[in-house]
Structure formats: structure tokens, C-alpha cells
C-alpha atoms as a PDB file:
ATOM      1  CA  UNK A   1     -56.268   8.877  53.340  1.00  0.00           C
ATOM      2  CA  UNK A   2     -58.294  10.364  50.515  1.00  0.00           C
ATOM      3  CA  UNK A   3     -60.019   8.232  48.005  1.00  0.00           C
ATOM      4  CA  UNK A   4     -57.815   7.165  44.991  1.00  0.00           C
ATOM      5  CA  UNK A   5     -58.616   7.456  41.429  1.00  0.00           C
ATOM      6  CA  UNK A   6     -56.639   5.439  38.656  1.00  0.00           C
ATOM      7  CA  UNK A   7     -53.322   6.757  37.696  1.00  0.00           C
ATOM      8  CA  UNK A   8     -54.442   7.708  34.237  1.00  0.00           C
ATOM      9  CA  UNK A   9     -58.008   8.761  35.947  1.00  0.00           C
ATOM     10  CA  UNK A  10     -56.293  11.033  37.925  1.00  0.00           C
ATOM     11  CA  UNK A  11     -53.800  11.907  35.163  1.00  0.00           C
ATOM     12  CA  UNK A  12     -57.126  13.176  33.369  1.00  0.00           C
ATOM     13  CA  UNK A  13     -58.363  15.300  36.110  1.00  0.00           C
ATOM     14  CA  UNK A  14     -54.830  17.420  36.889  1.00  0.00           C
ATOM     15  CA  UNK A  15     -54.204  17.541  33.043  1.00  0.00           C
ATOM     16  CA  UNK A  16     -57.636  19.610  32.633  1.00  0.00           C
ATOM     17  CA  UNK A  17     -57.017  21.230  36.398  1.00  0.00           C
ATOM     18  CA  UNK A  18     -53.574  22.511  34.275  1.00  0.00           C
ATOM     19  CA  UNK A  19     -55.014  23.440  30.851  1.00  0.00           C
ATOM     20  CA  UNK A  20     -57.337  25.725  33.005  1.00  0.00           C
ATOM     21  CA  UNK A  21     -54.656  27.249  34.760  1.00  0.00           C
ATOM     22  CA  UNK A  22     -53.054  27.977  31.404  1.00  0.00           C
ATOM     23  CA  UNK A  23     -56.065  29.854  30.309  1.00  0.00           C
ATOM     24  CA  UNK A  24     -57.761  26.926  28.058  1.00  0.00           C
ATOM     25  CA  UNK A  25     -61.320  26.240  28.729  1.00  0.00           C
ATOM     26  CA  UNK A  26     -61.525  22.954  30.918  1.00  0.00           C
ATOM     27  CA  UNK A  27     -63.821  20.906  32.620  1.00  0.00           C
ATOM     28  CA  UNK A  28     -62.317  20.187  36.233  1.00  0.00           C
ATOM     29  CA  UNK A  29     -63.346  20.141  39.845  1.00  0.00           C
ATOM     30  CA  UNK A  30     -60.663  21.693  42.551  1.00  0.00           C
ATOM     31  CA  UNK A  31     -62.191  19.194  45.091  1.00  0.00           C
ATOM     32  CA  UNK A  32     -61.022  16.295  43.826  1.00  0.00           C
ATOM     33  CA  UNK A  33     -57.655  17.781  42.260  1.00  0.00           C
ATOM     34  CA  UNK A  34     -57.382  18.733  45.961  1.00  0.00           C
ATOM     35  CA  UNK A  35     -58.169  15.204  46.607  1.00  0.00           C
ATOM     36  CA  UNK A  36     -55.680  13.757  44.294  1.00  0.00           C
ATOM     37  CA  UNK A  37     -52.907  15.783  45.237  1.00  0.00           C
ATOM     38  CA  UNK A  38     -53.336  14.479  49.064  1.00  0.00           C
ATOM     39  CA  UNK A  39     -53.278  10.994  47.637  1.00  0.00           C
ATOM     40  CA  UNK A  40     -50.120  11.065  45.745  1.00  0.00           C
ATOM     41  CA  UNK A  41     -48.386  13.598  48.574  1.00  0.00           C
ATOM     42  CA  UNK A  42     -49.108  10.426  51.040  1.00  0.00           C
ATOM     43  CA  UNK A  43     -48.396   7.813  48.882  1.00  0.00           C
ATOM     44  CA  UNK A  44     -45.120   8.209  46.507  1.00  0.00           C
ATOM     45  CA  UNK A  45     -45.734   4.967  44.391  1.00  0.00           C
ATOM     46  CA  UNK A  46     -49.364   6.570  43.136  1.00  0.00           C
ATOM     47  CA  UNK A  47     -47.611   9.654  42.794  1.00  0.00           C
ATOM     48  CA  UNK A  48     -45.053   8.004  40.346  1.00  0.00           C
ATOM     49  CA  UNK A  49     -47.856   6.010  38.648  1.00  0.00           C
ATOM     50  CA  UNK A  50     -50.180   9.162  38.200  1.00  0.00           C
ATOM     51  CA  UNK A  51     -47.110  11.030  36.885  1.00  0.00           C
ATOM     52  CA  UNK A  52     -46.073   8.359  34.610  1.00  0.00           C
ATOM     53  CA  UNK A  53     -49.509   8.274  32.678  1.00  0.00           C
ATOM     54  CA  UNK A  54     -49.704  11.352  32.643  1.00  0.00           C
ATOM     55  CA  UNK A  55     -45.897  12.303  31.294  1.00  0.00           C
ATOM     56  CA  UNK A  56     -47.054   9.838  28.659  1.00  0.00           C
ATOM     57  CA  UNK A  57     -50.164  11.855  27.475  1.00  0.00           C
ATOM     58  CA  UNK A  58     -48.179  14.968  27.591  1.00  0.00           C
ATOM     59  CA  UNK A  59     -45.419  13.230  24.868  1.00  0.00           C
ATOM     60  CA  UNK A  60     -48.626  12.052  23.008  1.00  0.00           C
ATOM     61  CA  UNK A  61     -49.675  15.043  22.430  1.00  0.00           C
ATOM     62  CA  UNK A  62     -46.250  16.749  21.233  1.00  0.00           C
ATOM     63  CA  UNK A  63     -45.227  18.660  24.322  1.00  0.00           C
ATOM     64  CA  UNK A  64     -41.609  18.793  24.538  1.00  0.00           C
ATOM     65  CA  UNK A  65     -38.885  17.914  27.400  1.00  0.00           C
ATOM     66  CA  UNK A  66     -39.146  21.457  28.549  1.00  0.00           C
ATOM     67  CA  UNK A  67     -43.086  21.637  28.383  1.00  0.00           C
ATOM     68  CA  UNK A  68     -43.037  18.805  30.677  1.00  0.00           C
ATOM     69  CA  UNK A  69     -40.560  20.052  33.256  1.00  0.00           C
ATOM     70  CA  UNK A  70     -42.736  22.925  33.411  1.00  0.00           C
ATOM     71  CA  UNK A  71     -45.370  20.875  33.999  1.00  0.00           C
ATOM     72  CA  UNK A  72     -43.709  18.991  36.862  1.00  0.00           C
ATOM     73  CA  UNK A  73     -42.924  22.321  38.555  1.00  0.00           C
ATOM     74  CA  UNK A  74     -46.543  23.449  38.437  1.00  0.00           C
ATOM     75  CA  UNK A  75     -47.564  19.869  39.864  1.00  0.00           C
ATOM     76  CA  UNK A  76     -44.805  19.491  42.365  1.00  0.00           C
ATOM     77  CA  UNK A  77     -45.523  23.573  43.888  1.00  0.00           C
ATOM     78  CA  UNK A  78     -49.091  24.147  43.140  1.00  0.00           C
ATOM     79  CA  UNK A  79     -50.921  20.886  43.420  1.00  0.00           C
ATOM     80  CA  UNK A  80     -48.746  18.720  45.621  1.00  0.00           C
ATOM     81  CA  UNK A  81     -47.131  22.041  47.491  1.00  0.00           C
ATOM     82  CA  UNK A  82     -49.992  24.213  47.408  1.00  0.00           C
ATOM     83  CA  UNK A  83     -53.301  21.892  47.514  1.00  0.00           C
ATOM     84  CA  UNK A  84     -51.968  18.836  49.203  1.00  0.00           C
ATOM     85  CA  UNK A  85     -49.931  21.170  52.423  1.00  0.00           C
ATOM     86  CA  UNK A  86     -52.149  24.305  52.260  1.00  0.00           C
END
């Protein structure tokens, strides 16, 4: 298995892996997105954890119910779906 960052480590590193993808300027390395997505597609309790700090950033900084499903999509298809079972 892959090597594990926190939950809100990890949390950090797919919320600047998404504000890329959304065509803000970010700091992130696909490696160890690619890493972290493995992790939480073999182990659904860090998966849960990872999403829960980060679901709680997202509210923190306004996004609304909506925002946040979209973000789930993107995690659950393109990191998780796409990185994690290439």
C-alpha cells in the first residue's frame, strides 16, 4: 500500500491538485495525488477521514452544497477513478 499522509495533509494536496484543474495557479505534485488517491481507494476509513477535512475546508471557505458535490464527483471519477484504477 502507498504511503499515507494525514487526512488534512492529504486534504491539502488534492485541494491544490483541484484548484489547478480549475485553472487557478497551484502548487501540487501528480505523484503523490496519484499516491493519495491509491491510499484512500484501498482503505475506505482514510478515504472518509481525508474527505471529511477536506469537506470542512471547502465550507470554510464559503463553497456551497453544490460546489462540494461537484467536488466529490471530480474526486470520486478523476482522482479515485482515474489516478487510483488507471
Amino acid at each position: 500500500m502507498p504511503p499515507k499522509w494525514t487526512p488534512i495533509k492529504a486534504a491539502y494536496h488534492l485541494g491544490e491538485a483541484y484548484a489547478a484543474e480549475q485553472g487557478i495557479d497551484a502548487d501540487y505534485s501528480l505523484f503523490e495525488v496519484e499516491l493519495i488517491a491509491r491510499a484512500m481507494d484501498a482503505d475506505p476509513e482514510y478515504l472518509k477521514g481525508v474527505w471529511a477535512g477536506w469537506v470542512e475546508e471547502l465550507e470554510g471557505n464559503g463553497l456551497t452544497g453544490k460546489q462540494i458535490d461537484e467536488v466529490w464527483y471530480w474526486l470520486d471519477t478523476s482522482v479515485i477513478g482515474g489516478l487510483a484504477n488507471p
